[in-house]
C-alpha atoms as a PDB file:
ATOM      1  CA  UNK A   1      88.739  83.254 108.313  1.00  0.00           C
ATOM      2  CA  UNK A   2      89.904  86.201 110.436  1.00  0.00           C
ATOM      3  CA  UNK A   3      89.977  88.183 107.785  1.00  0.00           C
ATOM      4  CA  UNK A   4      87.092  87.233 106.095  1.00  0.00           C
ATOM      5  CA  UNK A   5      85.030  88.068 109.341  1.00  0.00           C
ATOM      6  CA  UNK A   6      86.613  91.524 109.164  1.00  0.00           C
ATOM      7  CA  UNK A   7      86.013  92.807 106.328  1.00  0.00           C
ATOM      8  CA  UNK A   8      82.408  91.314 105.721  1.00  0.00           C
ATOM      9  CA  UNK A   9      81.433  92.823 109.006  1.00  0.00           C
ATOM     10  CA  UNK A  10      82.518  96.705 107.432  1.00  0.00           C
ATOM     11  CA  UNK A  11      82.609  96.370 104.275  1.00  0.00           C
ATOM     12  CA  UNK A  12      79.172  94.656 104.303  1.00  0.00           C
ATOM     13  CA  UNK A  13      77.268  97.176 106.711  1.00  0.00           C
ATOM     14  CA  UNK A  14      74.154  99.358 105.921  1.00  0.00           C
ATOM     15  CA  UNK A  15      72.763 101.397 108.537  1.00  0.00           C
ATOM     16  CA  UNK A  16      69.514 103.536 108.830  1.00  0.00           C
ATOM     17  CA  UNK A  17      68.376 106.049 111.480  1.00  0.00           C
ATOM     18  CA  UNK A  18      64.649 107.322 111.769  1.00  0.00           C
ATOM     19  CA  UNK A  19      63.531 110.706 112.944  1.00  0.00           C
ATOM     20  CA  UNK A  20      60.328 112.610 113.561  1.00  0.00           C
ATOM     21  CA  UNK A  21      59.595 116.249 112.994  1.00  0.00           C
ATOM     22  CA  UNK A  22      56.130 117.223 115.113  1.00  0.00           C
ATOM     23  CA  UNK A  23      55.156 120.485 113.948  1.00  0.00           C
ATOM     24  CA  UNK A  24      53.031 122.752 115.667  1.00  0.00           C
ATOM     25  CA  UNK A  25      50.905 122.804 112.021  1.00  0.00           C
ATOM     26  CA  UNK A  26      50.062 118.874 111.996  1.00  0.00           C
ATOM     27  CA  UNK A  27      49.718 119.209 108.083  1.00  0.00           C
ATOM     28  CA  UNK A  28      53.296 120.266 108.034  1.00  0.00           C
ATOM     29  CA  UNK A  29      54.536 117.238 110.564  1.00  0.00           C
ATOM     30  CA  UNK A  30      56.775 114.015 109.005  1.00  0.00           C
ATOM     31  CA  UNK A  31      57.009 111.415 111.923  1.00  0.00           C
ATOM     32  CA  UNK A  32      59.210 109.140 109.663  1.00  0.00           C
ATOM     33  CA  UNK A  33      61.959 110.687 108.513  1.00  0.00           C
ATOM     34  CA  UNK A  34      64.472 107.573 107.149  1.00  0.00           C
ATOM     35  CA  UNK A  35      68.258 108.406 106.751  1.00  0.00           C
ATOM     36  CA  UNK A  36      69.792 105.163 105.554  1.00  0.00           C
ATOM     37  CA  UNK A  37      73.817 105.268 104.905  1.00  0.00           C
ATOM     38  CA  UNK A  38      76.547 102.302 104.375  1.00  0.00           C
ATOM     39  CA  UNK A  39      79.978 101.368 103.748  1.00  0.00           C
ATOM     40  CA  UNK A  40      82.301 103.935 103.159  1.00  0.00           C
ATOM     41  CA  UNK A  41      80.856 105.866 105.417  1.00  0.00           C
ATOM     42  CA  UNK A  42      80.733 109.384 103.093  1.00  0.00           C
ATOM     43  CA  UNK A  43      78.119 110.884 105.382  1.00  0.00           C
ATOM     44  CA  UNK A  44      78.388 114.157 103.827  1.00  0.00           C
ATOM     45  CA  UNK A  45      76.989 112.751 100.488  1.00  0.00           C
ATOM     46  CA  UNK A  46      73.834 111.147 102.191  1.00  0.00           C
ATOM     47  CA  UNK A  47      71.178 113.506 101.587  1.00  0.00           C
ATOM     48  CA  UNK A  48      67.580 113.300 103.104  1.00  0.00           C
ATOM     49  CA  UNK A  49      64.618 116.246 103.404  1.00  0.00           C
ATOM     50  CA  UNK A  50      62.781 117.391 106.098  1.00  0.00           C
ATOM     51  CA  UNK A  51      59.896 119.481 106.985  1.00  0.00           C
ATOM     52  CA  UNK A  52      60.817 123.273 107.545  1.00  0.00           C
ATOM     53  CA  UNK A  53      57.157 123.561 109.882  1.00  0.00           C
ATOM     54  CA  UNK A  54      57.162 126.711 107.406  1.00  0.00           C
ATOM     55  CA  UNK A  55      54.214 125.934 105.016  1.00  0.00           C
ATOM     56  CA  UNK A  56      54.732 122.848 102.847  1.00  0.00           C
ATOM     57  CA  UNK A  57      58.288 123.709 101.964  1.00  0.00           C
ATOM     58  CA  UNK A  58      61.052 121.387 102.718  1.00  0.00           C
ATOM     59  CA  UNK A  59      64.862 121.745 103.155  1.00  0.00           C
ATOM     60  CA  UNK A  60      67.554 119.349 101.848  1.00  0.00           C
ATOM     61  CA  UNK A  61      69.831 118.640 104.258  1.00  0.00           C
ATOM     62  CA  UNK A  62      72.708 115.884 104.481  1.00  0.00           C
ATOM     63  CA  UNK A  63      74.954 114.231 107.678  1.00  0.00           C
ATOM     64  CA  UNK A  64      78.664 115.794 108.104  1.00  0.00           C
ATOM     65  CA  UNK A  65      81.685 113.835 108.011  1.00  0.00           C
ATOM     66  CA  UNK A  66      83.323 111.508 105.605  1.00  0.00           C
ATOM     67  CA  UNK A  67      85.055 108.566 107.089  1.00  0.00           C
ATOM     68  CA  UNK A  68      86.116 106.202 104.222  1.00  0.00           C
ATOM     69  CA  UNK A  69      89.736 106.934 104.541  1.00  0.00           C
ATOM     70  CA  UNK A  70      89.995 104.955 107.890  1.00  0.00           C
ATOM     71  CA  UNK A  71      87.133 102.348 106.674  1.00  0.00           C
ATOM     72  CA  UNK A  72      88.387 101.726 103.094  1.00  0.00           C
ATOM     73  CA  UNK A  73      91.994 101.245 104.930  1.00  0.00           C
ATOM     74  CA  UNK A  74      90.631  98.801 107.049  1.00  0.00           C
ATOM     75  CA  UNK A  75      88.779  97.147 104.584  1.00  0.00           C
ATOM     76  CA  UNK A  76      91.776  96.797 102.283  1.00  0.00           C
ATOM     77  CA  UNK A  77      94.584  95.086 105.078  1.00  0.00           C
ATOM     78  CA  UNK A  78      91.558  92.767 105.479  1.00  0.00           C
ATOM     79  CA  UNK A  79      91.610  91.982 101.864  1.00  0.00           C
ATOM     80  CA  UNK A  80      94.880  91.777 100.799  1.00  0.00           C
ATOM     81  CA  UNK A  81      95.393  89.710 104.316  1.00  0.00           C
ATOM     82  CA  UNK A  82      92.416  86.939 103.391  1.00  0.00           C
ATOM     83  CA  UNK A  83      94.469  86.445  99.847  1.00  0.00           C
ATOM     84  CA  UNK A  84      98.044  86.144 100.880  1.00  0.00           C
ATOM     85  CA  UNK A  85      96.876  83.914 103.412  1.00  0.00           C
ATOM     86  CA  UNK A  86      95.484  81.835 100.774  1.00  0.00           C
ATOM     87  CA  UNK A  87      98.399  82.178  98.373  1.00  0.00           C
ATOM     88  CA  UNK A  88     100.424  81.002 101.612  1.00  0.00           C
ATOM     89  CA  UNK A  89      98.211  77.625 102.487  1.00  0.00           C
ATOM     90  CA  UNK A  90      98.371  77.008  98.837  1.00  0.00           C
ATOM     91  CA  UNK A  91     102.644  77.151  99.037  1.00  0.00           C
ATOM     92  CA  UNK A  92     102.775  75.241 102.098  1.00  0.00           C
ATOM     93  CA  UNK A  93     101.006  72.506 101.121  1.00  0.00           C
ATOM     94  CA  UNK A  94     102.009  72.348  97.541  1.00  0.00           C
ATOM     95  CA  UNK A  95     105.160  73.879  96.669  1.00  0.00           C
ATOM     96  CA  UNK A  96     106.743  73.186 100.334  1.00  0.00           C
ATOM     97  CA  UNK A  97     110.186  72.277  98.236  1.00  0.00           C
ATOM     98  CA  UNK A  98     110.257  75.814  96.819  1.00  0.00           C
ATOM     99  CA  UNK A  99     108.989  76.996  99.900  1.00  0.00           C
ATOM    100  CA  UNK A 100     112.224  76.095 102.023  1.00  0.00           C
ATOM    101  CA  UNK A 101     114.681  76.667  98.991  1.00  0.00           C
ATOM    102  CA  UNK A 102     117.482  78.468  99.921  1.00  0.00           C
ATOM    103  CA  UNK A 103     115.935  79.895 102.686  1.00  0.00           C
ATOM    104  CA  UNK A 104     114.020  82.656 100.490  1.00  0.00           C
ATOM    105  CA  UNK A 105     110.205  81.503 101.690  1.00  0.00           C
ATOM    106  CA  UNK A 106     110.180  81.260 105.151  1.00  0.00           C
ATOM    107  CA  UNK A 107     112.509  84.660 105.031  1.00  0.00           C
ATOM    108  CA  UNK A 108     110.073  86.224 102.947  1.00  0.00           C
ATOM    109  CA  UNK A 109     107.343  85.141 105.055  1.00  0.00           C
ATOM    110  CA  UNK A 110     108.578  86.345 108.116  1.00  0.00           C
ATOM    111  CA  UNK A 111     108.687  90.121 106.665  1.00  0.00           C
ATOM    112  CA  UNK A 112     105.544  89.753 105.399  1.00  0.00           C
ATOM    113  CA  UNK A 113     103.894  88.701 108.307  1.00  0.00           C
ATOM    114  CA  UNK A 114     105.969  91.757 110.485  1.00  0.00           C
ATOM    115  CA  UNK A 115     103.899  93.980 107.598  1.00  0.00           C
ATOM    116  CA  UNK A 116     100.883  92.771 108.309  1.00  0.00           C
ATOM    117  CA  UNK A 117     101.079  92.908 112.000  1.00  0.00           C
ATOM    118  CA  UNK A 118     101.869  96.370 112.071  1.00  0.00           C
ATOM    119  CA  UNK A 119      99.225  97.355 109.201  1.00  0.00           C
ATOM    120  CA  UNK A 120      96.807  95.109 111.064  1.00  0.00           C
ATOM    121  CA  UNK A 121      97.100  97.353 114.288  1.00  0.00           C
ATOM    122  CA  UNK A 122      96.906 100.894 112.354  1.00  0.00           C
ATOM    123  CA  UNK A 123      94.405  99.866 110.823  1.00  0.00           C
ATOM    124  CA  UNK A 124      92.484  98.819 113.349  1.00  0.00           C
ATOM    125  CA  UNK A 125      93.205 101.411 115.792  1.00  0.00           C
ATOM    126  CA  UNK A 126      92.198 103.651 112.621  1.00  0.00           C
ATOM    127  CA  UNK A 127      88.909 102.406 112.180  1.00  0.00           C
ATOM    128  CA  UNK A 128      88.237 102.410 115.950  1.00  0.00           C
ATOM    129  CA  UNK A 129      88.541 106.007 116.053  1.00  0.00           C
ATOM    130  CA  UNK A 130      86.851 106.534 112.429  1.00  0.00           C
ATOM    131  CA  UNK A 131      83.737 104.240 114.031  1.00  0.00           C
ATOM    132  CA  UNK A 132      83.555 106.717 117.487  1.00  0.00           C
ATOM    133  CA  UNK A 133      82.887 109.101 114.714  1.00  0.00           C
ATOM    134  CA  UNK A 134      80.498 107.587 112.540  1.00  0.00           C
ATOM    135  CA  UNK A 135      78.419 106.766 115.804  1.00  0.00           C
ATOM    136  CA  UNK A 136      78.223 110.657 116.896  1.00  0.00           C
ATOM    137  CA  UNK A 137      77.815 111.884 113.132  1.00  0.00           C
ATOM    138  CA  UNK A 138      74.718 109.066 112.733  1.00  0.00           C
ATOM    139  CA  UNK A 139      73.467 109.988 116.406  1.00  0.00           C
ATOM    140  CA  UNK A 140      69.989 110.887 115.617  1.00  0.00           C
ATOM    141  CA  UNK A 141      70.479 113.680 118.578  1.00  0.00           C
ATOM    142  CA  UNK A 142      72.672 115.231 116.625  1.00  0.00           C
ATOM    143  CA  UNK A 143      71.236 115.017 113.238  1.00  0.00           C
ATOM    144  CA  UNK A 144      68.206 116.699 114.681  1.00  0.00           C
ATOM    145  CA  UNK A 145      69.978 119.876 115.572  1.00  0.00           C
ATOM    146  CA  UNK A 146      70.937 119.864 111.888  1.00  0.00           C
ATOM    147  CA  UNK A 147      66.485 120.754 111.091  1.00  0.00           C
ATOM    148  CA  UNK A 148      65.810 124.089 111.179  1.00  0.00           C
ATOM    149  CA  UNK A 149      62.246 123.189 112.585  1.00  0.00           C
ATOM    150  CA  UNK A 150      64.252 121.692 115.630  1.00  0.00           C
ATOM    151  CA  UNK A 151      65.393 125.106 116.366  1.00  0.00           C
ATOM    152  CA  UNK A 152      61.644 126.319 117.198  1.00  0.00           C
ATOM    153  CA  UNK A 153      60.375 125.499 120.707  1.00  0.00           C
ATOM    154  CA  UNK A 154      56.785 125.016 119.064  1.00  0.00           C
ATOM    155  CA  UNK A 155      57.542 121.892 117.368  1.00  0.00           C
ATOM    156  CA  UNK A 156      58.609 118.801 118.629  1.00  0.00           C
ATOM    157  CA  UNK A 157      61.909 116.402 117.104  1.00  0.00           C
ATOM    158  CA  UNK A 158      62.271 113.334 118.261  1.00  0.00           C
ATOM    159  CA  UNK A 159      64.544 110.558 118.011  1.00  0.00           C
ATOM    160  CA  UNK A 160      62.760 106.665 116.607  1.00  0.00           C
ATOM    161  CA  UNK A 161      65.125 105.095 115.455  1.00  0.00           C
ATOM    162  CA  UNK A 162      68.977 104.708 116.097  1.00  0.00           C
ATOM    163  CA  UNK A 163      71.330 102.419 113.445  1.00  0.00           C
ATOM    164  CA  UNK A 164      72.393  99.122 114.887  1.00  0.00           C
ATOM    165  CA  UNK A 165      76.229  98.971 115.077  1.00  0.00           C
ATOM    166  CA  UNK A 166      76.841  95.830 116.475  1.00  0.00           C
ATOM    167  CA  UNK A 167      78.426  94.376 113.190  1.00  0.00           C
ATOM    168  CA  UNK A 168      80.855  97.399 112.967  1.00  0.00           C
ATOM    169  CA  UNK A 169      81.789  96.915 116.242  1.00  0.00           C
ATOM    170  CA  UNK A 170      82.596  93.131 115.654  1.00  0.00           C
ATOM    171  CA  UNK A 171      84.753  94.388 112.363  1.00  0.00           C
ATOM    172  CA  UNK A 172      86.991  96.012 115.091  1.00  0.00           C
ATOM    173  CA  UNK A 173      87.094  93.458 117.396  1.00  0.00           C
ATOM    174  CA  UNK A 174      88.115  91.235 114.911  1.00  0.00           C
ATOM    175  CA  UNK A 175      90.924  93.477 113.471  1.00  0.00           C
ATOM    176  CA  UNK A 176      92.680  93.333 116.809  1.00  0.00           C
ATOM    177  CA  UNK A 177      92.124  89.606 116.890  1.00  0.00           C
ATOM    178  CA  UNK A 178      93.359  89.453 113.406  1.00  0.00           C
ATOM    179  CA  UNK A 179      96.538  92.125 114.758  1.00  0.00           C
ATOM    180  CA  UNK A 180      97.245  89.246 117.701  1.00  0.00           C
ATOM    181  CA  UNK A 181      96.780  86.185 115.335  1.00  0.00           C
ATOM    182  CA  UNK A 182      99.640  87.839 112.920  1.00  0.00           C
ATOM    183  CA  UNK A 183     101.688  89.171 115.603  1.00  0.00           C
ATOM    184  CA  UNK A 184     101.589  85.580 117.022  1.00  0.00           C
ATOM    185  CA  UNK A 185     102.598  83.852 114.265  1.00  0.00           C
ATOM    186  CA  UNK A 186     105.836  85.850 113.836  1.00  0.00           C
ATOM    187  CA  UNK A 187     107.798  83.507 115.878  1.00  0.00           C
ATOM    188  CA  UNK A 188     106.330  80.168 114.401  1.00  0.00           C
ATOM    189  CA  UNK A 189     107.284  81.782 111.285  1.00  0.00           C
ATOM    190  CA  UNK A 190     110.936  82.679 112.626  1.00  0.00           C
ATOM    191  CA  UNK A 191     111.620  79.398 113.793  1.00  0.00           C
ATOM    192  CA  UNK A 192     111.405  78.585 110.029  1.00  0.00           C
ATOM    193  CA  UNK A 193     113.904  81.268 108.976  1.00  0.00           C
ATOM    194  CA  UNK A 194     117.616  80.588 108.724  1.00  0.00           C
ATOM    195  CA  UNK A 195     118.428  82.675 111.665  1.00  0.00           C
ATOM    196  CA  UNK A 196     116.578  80.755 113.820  1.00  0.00           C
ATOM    197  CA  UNK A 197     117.883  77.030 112.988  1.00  0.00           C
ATOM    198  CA  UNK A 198     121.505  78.975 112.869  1.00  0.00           C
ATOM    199  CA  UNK A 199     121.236  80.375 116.488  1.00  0.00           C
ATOM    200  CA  UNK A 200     120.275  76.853 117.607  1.00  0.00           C
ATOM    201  CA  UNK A 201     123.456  75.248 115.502  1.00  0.00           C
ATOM    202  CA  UNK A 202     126.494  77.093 117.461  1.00  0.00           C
ATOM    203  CA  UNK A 203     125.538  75.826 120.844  1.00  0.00           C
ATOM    204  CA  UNK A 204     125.874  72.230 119.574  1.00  0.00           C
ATOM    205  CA  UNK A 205     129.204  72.973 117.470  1.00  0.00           C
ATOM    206  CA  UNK A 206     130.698  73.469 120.607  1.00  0.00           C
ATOM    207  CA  UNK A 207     129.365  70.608 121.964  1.00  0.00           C
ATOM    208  CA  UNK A 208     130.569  68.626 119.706  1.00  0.00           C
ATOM    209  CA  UNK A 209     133.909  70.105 119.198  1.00  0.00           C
ATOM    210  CA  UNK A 210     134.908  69.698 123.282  1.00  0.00           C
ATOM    211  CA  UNK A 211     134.850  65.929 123.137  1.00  0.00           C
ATOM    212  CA  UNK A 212     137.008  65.751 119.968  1.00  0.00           C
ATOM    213  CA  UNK A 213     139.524  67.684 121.506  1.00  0.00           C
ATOM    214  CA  UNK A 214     139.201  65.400 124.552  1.00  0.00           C
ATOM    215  CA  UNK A 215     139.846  62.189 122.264  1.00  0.00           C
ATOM    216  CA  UNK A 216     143.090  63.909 121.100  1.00  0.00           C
ATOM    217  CA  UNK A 217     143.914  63.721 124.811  1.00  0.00           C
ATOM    218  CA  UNK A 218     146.746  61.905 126.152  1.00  0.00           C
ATOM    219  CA  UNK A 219     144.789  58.367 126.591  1.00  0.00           C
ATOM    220  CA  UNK A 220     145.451  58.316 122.720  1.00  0.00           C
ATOM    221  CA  UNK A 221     148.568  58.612 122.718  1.00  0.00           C
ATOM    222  CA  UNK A 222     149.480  57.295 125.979  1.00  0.00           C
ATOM    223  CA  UNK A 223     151.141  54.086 126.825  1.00  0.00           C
ATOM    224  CA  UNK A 224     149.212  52.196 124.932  1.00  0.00           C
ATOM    225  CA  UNK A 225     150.067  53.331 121.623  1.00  0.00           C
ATOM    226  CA  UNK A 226     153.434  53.298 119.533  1.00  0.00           C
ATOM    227  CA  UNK A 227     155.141  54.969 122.575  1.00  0.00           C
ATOM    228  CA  UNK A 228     154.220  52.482 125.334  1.00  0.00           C
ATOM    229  CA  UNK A 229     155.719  49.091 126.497  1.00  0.00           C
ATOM    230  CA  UNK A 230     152.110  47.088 125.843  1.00  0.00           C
ATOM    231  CA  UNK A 231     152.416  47.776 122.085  1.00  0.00           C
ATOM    232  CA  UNK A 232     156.308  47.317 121.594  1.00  0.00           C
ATOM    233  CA  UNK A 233     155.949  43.212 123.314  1.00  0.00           C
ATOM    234  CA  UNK A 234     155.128  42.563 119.764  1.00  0.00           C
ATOM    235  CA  UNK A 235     159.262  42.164 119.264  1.00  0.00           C
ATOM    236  CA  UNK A 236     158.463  38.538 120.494  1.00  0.00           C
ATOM    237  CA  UNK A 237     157.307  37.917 117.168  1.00  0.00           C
ATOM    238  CA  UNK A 238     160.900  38.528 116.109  1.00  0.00           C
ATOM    239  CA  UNK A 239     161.120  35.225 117.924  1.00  0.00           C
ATOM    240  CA  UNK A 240     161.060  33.321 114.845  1.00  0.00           C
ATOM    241  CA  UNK A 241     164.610  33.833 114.903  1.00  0.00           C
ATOM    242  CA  UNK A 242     164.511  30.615 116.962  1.00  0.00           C
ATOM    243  CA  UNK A 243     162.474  28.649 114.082  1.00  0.00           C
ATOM    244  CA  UNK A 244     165.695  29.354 111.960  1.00  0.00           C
ATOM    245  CA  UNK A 245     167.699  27.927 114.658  1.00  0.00           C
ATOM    246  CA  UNK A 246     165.050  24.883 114.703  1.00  0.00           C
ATOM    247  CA  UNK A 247     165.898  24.546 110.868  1.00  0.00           C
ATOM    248  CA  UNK A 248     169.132  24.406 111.756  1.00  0.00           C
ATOM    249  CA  UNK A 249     168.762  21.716 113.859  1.00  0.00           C
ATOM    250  CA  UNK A 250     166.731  19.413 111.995  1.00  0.00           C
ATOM    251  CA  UNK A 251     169.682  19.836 109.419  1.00  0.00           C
ATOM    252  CA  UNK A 252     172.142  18.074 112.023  1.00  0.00           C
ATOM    253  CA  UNK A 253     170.665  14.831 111.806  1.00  0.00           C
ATOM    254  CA  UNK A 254     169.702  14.609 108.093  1.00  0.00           C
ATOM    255  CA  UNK A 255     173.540  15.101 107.633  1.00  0.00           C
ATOM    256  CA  UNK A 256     173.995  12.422 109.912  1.00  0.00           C
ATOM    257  CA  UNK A 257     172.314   9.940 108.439  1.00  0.00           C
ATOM    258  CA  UNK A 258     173.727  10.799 105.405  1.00  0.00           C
ATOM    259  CA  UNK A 259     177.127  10.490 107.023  1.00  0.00           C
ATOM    260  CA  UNK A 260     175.706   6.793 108.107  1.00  0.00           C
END
């Protein structure tokens, strides 16, 4: 949604200034001159005319600067952001299996989303400075100094209308947004990566290991096993040497009565 917002807000915009030329000649006078211009921002291909105040001629004249490089940049990251955040719901709630197989997703995730943080914040620091410009090159001030007419004294230029950039300035408050959203989610996406669940494993190998060791102590081998006095008693069972001996005399007096 981030993204979305970001690139509709440039990618979307139209913009138009109005002037008026006042010449001393009222004949020769436009008081609505209309300079509309949009997304990419090629300012030097918008053309518009305007009065010369020199008869009923008119000169063709057109705004300076081309900023599409930093806006088409922008525009892009925002793009190619909205759909690999769609191709990434999609995994993690489909193909979550795959996802965590041999560690590959969440490891090519985590690179992914280190990209994007870092082209989020060029580009938006990009278009910031491309916008600055696109605000003095549409500044209907400085247009006007472009018409000859507003070189003469005699006639009178004037500013009507200046271009609302309230969307573009949203498109670059939402890049930075989108910038700490991704750089965010780098460590939710780290905690899914092997290195994270291995750096967490190591601690409790120890762990575990100390008490094993302390098992194999002496208390297991102590007294009470093979070695000690407690376990070795069980010679009395050799006692049943004495059941013989009871065998042997039960035999005395069956002989006995045989004897009788």
């Amino acid at each position: 949604l981030f993204a979305i917002f970001a690139f509709a807000t440039c990618g979307g915009y139209s913009g138009e200034l109005r002037l008026s030329v006042d010449c001393a000649n009222k004949s020769e006078s436009d008081l609505s001159i209309d300079i509309a211009f949009a997304y990419p921002f090629r300012l030097h291909q918008v053309n518009f005319e305007a009065p010369t105040c020199e008869g009923k001629r008119k000169e063709t004249l057109a705004l300076i600067g081309d900023f599409s490089s930093s806006a088409e940049f922008f525009v892009t990251i925002a793009v190619f952001a909205f759909l690999y955040s769609l191709a990434a719901t999609v995994v993690y709630i489909f193909f979550q299996n795959k996802y965590r197989e041999n560690n590959r997703g969440p490891l090519i995730d985590f690179i992914v989303t280190v990209v994007f943080s870092f082209l989020w914040l060029v580009s938006s620091s990009a278009w910031a400075k491309g916008l600055s410009d696109v605000k003095i090159a549409t500044d209907p001030d400085e247009v006007l100094l472009l018409m000859s007419a507003c070189k003469q004294q005699s006639n009178k230029c004037l500013p009507v209308r200046s271009p609302v950039m309230s969307s573009l300035n949203t498109s670059v408050v939402f890049g930075y947004l989108n910038f700490i959203l991704w750089a965010g989610n780098i460590w939710f996406v780290f905690k899914e990566t092997g290195w994270h669940s291995s750096g967490q494993r190591h601690p409790a190998d120890t762990m575990e290991k100390q008490p094993s060791g302390y098992n194999q102590g002496g208390y297991n081998q102590d007294s009470y096993g093979p070695a000690g006095g407690y376990n070795q008693p069980g010679s009395y069972g050799q006692v049943g040497e004495y059941g013989q001996s009871q065998s042997y005399g039960q035999s005395g007096p069956t002989s006995f009565a045989n004897q009788i």
